[in-house]
C-alpha atoms as a PDB file:
ATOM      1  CA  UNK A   1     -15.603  36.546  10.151  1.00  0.00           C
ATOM      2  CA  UNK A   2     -14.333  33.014   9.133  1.00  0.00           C
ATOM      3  CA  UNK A   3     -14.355  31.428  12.397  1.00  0.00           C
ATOM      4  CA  UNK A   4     -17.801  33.302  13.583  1.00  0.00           C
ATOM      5  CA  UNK A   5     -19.114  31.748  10.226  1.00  0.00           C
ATOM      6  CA  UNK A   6     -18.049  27.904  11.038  1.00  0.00           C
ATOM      7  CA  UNK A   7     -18.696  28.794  14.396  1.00  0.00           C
ATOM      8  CA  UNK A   8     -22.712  28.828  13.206  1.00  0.00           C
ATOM      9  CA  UNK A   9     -22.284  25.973  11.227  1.00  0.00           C
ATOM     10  CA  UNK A  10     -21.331  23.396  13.681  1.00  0.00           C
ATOM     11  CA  UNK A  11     -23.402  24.568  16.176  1.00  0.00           C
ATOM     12  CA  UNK A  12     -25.917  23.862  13.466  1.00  0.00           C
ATOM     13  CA  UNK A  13     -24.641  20.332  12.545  1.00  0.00           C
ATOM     14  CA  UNK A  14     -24.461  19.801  16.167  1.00  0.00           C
ATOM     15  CA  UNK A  15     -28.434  20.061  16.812  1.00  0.00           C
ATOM     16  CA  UNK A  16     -29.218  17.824  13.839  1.00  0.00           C
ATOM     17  CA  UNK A  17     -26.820  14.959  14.846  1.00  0.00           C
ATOM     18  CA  UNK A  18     -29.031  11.891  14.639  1.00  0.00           C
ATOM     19  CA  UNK A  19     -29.690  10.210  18.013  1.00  0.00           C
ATOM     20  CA  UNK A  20     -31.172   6.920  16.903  1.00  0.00           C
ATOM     21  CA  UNK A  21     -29.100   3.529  18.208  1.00  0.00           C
ATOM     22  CA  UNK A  22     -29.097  -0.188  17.170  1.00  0.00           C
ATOM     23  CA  UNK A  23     -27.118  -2.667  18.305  1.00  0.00           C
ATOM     24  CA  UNK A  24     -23.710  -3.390  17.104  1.00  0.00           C
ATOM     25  CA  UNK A  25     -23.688  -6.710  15.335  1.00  0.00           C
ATOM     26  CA  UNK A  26     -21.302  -9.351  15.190  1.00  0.00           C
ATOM     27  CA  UNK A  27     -18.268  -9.350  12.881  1.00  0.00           C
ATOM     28  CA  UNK A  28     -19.034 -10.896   9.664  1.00  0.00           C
ATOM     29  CA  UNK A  29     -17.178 -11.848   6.813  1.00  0.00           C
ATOM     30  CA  UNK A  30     -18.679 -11.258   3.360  1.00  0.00           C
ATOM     31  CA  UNK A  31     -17.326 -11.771   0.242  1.00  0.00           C
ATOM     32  CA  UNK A  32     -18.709  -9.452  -2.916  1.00  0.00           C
ATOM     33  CA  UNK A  33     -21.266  -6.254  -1.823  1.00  0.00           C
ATOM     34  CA  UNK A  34     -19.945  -5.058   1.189  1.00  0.00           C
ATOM     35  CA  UNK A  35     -22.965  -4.359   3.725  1.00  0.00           C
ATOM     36  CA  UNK A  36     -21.466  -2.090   6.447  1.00  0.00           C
ATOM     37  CA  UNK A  37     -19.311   0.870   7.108  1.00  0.00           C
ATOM     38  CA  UNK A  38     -15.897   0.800   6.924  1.00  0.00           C
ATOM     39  CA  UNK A  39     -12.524   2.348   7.267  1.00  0.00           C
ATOM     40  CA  UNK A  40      -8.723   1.457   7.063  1.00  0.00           C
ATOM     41  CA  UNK A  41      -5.542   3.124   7.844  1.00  0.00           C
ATOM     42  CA  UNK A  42      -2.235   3.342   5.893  1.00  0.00           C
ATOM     43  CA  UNK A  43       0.281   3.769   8.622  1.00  0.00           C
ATOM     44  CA  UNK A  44       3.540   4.374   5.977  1.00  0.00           C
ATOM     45  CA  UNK A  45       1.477   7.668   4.561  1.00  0.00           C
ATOM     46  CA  UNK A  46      -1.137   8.373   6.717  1.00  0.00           C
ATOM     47  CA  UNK A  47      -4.035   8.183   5.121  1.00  0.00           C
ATOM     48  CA  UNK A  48      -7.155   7.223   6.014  1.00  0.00           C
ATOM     49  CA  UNK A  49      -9.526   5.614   3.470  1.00  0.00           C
ATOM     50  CA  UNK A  50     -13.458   5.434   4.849  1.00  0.00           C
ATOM     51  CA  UNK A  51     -16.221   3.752   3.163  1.00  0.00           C
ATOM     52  CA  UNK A  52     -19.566   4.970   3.572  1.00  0.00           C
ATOM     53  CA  UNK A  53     -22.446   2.217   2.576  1.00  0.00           C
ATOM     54  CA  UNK A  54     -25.218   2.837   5.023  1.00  0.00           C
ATOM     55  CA  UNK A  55     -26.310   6.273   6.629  1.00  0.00           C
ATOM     56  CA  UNK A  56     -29.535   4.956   8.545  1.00  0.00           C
ATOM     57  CA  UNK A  57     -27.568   2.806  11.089  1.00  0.00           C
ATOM     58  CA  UNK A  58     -30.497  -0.112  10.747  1.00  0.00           C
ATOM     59  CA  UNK A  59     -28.569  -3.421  11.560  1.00  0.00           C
ATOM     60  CA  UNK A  60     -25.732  -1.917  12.456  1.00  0.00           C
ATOM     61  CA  UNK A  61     -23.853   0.932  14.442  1.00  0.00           C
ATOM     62  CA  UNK A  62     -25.097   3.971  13.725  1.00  0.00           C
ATOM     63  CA  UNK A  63     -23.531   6.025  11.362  1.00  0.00           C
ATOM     64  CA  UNK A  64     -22.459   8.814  13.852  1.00  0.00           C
ATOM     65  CA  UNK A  65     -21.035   6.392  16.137  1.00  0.00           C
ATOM     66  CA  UNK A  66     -19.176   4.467  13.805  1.00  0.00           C
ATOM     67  CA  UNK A  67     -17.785   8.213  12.549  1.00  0.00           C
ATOM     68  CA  UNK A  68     -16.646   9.335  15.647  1.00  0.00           C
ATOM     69  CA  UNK A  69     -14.653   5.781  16.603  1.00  0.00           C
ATOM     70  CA  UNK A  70     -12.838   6.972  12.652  1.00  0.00           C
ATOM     71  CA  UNK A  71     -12.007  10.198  13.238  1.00  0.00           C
ATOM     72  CA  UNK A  72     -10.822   9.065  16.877  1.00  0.00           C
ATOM     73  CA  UNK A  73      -8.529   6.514  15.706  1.00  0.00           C
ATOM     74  CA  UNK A  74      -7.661   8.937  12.496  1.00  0.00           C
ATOM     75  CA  UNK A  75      -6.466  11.530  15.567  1.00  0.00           C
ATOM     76  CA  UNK A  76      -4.263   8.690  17.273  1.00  0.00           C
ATOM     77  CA  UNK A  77      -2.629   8.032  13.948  1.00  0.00           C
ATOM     78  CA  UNK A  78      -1.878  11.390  12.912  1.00  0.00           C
ATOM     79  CA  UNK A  79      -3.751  10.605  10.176  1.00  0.00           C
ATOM     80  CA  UNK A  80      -3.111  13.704   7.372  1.00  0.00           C
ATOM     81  CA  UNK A  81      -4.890  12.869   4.658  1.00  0.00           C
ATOM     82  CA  UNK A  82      -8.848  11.423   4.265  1.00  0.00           C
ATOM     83  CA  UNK A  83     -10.499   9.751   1.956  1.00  0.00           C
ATOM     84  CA  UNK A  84     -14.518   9.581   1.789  1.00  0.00           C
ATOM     85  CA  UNK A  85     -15.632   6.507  -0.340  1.00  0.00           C
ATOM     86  CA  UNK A  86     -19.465   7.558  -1.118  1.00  0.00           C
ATOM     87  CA  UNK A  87     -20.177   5.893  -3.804  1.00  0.00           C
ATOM     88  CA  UNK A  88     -22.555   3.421  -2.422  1.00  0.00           C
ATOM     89  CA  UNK A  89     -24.952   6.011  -1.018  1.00  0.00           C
ATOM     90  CA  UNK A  90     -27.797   6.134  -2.824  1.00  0.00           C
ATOM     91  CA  UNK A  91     -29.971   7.621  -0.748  1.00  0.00           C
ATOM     92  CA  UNK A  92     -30.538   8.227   3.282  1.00  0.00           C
ATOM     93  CA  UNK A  93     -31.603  11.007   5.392  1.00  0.00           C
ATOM     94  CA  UNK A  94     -28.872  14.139   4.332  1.00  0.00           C
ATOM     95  CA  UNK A  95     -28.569  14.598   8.341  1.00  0.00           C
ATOM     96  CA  UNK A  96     -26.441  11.476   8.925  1.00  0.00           C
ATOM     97  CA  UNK A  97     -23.639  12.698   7.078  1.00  0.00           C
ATOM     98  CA  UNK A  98     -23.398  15.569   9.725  1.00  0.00           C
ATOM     99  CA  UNK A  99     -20.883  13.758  11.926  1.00  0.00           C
ATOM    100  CA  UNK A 100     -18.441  13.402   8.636  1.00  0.00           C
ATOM    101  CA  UNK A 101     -18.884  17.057   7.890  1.00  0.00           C
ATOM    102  CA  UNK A 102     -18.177  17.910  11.476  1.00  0.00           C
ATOM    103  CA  UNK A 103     -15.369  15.525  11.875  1.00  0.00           C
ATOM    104  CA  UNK A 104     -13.636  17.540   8.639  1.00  0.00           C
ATOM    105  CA  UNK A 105     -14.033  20.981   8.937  1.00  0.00           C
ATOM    106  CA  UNK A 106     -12.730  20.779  13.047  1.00  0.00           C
ATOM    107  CA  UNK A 107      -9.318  19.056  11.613  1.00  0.00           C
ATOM    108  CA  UNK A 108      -7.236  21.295   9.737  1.00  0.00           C
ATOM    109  CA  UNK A 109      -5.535  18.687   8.332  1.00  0.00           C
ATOM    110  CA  UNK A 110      -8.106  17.322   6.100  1.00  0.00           C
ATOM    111  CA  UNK A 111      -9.445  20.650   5.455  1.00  0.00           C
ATOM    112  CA  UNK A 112      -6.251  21.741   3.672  1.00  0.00           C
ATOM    113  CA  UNK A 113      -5.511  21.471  -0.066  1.00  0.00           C
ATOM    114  CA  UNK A 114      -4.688  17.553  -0.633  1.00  0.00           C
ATOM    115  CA  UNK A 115      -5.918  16.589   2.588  1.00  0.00           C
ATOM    116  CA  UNK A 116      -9.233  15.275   1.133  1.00  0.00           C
ATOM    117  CA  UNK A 117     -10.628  13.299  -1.401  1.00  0.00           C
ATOM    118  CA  UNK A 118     -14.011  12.423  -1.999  1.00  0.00           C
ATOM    119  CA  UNK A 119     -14.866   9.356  -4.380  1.00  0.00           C
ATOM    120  CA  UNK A 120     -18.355   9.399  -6.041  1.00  0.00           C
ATOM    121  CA  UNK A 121     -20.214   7.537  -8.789  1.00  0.00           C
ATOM    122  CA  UNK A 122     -22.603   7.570 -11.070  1.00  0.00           C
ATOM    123  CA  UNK A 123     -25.294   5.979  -8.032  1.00  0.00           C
ATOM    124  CA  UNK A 124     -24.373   8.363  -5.627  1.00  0.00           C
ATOM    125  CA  UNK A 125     -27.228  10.531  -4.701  1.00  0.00           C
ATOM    126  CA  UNK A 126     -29.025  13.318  -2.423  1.00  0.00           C
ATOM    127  CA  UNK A 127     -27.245  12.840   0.928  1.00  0.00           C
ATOM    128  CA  UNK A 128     -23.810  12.444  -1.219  1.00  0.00           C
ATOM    129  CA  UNK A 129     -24.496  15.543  -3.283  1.00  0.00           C
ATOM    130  CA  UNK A 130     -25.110  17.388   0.039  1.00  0.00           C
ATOM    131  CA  UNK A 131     -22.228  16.282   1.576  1.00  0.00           C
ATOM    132  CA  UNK A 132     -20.069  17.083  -1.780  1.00  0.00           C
ATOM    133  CA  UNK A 133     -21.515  20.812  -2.034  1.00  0.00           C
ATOM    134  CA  UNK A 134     -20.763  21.226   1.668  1.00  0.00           C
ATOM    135  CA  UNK A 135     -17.628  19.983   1.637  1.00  0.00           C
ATOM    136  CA  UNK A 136     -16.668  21.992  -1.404  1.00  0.00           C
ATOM    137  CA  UNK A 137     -18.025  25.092   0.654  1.00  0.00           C
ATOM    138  CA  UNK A 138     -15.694  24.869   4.093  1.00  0.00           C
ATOM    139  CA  UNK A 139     -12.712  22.234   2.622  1.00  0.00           C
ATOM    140  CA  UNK A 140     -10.907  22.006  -0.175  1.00  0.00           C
ATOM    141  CA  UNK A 141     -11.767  18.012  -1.350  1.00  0.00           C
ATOM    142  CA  UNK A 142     -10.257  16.678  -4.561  1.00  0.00           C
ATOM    143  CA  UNK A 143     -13.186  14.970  -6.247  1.00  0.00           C
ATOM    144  CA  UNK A 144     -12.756  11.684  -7.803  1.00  0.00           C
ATOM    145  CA  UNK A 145     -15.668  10.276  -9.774  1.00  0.00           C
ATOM    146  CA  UNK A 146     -16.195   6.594 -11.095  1.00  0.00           C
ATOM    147  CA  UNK A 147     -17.158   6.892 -14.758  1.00  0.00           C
ATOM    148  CA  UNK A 148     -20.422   5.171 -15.092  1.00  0.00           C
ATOM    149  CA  UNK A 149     -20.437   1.357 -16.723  1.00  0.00           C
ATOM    150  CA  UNK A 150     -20.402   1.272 -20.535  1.00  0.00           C
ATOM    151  CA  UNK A 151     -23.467   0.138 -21.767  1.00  0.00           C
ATOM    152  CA  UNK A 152     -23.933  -1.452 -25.395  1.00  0.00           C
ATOM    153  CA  UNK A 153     -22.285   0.519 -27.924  1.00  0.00           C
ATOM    154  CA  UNK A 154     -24.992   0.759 -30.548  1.00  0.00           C
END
């Protein structure tokens, strides 16, 4: 029943997978907010840390192309564990974050107990809280939340 169940799901995610493209832009440098989607790999424990800023793809690769190149490279590392840095989405279409969902739940690896981790803050928002409930639905993601900035203590 499991598998028929995920089977429906990604052939849902698969018919809302964005198709828009830009071009790729040059490699920048930029020091403070970072602008674009990113991801690194530590080789010693393979893990994979991914930071999501943009879901629309304006001005840059699109989000589903730049997910796939991850999870690609993540597969020629052996990568075993993931972590999702969403805390700079504050808002997109949901739909973008299908390739990330897809890319999980099809890699046992990262669906297992400690093979995810999800960071979220206090800006994080409607695509991120989709993403978080569907995540907590088909994987088992340890959730790690920024605490929000202290204001004035009064």
């Amino acid at each position: 029943m499991r598998t028929i169940r995920l089977g429906l799901i990604l052939l849902t995610l698969n018919c809302a997978e964005p198709i828009a493209t830009s071009p790729r832009p040059a490699a920048t440098t930029t020091v403070g907010e970072q602008k674009n989607n990113s991801y690194s790999i530590n080789t010693a424990d393979r893990t994979v840390y991914v930071r999501l800023v943009q879901l629309h793809g304006e001005g840059g690769e699109p989000v589903h192309a730049f997910l796939r190149r991850m999870m690609g490279t993540a597969d020629s590392v052996d990568a075993q564990r993931l972590v999702v840095d969403l805390r700079s989405i504050a808002g997109s279409d949901a739909r973008l974050l299908v390739p990330l969902i897809r890319g999980i739940v099809t890699r046992d690896r990262f669906v297992r107990e400690g093979g995810l981790y999800v960071v979220v803050g206090p800006n994080s928002f409607s695509p991120t809280q989709n993403a978080a409930t569907l995540l907590r639905q088909y994987a088992h993601p340890i959730f790690v939340e920024q605490p929000p900035a202290a204001g004035p203590v009064t």
